[in-house]
C-alpha atoms as a PDB file:
ATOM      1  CA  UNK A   1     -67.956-111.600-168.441  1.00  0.00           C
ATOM      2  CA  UNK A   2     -65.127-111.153-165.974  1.00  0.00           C
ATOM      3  CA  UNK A   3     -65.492-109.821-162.073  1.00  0.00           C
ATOM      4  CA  UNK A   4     -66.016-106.364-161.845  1.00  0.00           C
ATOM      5  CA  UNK A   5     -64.006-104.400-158.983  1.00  0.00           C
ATOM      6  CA  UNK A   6     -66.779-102.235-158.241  1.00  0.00           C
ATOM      7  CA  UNK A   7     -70.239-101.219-158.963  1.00  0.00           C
ATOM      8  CA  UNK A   8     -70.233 -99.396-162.783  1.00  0.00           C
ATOM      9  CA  UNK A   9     -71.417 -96.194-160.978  1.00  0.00           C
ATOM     10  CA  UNK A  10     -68.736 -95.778-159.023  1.00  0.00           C
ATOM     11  CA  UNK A  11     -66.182 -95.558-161.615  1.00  0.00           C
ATOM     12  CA  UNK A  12     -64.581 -92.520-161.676  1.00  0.00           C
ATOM     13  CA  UNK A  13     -66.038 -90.153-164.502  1.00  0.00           C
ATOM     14  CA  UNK A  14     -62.734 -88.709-166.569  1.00  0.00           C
ATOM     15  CA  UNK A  15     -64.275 -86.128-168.566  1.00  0.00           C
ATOM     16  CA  UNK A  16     -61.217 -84.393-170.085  1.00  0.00           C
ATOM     17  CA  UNK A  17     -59.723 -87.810-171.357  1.00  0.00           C
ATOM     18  CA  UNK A  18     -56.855 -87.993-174.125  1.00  0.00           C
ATOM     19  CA  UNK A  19     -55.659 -90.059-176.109  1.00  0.00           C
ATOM     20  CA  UNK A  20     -51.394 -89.232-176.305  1.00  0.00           C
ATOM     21  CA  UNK A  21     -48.386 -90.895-177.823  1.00  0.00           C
ATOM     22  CA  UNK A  22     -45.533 -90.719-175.198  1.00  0.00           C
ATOM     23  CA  UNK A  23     -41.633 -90.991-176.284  1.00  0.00           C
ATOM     24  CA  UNK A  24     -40.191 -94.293-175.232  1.00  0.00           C
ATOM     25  CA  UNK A  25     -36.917 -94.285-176.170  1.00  0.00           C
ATOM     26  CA  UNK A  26     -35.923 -96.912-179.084  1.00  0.00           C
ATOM     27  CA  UNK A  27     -39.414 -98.410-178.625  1.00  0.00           C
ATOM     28  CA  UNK A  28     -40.774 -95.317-180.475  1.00  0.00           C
ATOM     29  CA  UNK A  29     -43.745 -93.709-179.187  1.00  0.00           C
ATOM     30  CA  UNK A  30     -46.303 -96.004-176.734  1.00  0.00           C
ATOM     31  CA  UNK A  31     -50.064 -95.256-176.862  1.00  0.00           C
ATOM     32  CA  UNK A  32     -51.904 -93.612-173.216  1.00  0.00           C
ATOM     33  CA  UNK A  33     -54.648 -92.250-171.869  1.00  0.00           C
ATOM     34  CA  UNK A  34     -54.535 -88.996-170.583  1.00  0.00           C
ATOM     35  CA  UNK A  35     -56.054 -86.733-168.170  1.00  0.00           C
ATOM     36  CA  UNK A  36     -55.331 -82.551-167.926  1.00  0.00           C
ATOM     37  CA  UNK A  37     -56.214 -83.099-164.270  1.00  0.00           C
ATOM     38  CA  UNK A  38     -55.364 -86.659-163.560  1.00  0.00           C
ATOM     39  CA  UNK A  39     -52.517 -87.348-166.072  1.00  0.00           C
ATOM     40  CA  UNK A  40     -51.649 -90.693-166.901  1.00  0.00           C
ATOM     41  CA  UNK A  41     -54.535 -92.756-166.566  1.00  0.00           C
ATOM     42  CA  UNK A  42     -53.910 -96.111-168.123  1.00  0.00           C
ATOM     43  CA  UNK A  43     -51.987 -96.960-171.490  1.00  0.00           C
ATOM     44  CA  UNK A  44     -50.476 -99.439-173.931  1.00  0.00           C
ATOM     45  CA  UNK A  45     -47.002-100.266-172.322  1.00  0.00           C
ATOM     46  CA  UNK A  46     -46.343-103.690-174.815  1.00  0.00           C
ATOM     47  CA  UNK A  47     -47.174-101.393-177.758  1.00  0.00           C
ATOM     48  CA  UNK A  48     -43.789-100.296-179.589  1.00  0.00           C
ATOM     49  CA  UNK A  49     -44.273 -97.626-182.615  1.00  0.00           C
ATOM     50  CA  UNK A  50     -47.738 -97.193-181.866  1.00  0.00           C
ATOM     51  CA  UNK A  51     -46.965 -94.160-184.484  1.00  0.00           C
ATOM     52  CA  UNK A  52     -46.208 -96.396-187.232  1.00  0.00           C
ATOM     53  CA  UNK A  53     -49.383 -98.493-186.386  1.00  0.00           C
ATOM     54  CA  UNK A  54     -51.516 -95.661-186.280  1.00  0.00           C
ATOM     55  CA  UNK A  55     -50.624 -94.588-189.832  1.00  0.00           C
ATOM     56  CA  UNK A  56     -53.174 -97.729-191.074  1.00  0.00           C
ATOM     57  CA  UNK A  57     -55.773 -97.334-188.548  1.00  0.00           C
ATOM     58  CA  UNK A  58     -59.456 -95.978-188.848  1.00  0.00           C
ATOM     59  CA  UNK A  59     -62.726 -95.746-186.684  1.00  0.00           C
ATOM     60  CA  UNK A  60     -63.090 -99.789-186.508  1.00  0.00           C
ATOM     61  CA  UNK A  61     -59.717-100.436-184.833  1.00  0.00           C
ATOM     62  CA  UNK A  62     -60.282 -98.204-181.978  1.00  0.00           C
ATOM     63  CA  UNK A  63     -60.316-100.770-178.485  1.00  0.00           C
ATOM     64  CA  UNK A  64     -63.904-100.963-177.690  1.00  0.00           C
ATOM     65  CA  UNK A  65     -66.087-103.876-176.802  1.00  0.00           C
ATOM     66  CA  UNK A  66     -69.338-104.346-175.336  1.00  0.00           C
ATOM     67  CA  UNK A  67     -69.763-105.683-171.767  1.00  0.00           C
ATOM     68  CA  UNK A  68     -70.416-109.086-172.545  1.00  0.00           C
ATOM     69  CA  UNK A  69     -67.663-108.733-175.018  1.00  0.00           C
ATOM     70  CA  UNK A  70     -64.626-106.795-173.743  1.00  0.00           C
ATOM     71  CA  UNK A  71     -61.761-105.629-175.505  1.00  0.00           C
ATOM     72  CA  UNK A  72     -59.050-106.860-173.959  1.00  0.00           C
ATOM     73  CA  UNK A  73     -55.197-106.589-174.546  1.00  0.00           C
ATOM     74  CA  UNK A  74     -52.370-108.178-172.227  1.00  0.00           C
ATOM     75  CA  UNK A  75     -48.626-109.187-171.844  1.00  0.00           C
ATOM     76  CA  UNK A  76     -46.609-110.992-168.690  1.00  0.00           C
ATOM     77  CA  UNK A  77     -47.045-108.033-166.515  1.00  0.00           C
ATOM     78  CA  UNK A  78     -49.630-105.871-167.552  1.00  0.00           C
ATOM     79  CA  UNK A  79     -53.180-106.086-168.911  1.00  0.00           C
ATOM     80  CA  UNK A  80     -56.337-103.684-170.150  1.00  0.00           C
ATOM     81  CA  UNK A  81     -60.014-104.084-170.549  1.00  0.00           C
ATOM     82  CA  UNK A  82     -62.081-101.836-172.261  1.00  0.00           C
ATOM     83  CA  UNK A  83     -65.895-101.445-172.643  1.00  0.00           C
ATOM     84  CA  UNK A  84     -68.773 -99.283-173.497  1.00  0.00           C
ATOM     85  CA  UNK A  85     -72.522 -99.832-171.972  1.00  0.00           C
ATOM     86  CA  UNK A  86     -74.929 -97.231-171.519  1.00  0.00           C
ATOM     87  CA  UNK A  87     -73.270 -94.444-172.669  1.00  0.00           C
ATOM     88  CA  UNK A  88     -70.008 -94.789-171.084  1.00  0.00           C
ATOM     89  CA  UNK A  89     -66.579 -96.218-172.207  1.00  0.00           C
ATOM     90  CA  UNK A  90     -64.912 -98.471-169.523  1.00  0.00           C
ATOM     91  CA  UNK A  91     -61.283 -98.789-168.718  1.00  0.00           C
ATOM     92  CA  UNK A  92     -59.906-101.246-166.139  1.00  0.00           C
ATOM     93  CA  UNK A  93     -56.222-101.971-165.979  1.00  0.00           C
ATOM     94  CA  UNK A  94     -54.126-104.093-164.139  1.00  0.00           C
ATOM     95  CA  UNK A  95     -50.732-105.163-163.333  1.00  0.00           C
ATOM     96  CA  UNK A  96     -51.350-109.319-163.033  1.00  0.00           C
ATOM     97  CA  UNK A  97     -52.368-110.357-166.747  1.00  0.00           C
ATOM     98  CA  UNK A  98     -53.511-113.804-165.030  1.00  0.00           C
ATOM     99  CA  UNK A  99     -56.223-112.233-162.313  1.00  0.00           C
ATOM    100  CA  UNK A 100     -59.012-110.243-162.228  1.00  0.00           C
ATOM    101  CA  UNK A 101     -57.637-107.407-160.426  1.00  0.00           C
ATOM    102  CA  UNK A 102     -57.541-104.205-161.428  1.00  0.00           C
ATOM    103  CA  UNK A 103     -55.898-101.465-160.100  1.00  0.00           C
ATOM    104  CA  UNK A 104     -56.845 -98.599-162.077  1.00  0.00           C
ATOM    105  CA  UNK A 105     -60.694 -98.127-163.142  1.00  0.00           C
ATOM    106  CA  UNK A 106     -62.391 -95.277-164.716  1.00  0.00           C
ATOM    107  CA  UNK A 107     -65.315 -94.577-167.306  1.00  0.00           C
ATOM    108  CA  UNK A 108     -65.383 -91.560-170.150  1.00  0.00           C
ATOM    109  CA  UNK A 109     -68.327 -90.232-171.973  1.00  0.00           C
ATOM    110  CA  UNK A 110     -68.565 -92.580-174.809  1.00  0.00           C
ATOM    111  CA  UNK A 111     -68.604 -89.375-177.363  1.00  0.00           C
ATOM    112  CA  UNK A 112     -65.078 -87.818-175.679  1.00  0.00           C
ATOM    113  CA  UNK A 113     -63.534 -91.316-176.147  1.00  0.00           C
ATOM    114  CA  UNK A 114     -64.619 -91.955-180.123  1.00  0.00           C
ATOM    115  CA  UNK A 115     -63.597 -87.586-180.650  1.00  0.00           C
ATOM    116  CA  UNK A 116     -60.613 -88.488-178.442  1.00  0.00           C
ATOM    117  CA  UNK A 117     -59.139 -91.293-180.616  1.00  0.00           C
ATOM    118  CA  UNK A 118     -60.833 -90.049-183.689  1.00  0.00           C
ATOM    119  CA  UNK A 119     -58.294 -87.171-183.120  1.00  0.00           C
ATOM    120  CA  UNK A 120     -54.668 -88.827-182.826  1.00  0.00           C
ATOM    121  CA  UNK A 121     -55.873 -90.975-185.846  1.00  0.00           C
ATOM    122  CA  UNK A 122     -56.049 -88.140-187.912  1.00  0.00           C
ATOM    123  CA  UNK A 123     -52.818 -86.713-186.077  1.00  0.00           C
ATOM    124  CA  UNK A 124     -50.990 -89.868-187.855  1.00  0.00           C
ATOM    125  CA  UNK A 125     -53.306 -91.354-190.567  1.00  0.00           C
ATOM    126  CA  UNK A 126     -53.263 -88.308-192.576  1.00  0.00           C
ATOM    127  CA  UNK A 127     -55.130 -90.322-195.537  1.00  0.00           C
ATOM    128  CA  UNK A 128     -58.689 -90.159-194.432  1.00  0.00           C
ATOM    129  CA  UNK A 129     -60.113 -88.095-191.794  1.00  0.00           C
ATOM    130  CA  UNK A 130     -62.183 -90.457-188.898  1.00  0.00           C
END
């Protein structure tokens, strides 16, 4: 298990979060989560074509781990962790893949982020409905 920044309850609570594919040029489209209110929360930014990707994915490739067992995705300048426990999905990003320190935090309802990825799969994996 790796530091937390803060106490779990005082992660802000996003409950109108997205999941959005954002234009990036000759990269194709990169993978973030959104916010109506907050915008851009957190998001993918080493992830090129996350559109092609997305054609092959279903319900058990969506980033989730458990607290003792984070997901956790990184390159030389960026890195994500990603967690449910108790109900709620954790997101912590940072900017120093080496440290534990995390600029942006936030937790979602665990049900709005499955319904929230469970709809841009189906956007782009038109095979079988999540």
């Amino acid at each position: 298990m790796f530091p937390l920044p803060v106490d779990l309850h005082r992660f802000p609570l996003i409950d109108d979060f997205a999941v959005a594919l954002t234009d990036a040029g000759e990269e194709g489209k990169h993978l973030e989560f959104t916010s109506e209110r907050g915008g851009r929360l957190a998001g993918f930014p080493a992830w090129e074509h996350a559109e092609r990707d997305l054609r092959h994915f279903d319900a058990t490739d969506v980033p989730i781990g458990s607290i003792e067992d984070p997901f956790e995705d990184a390159d030389n300048v960026w890195r994500i962790v990603i967690f449910e426990h108790r109900g709620h999905v954790y997101v912590l990003e940072g900017d120093l893949p080496a440290q534990d320190r995390f600029g942006v935090y936030f937790r979602v309802p665990r049900d709005r982020y499955l319904q929230a990825w469970a709809a841009v799969i189906d956007a782009y994996n038109l095979i079988e409905p999540v």
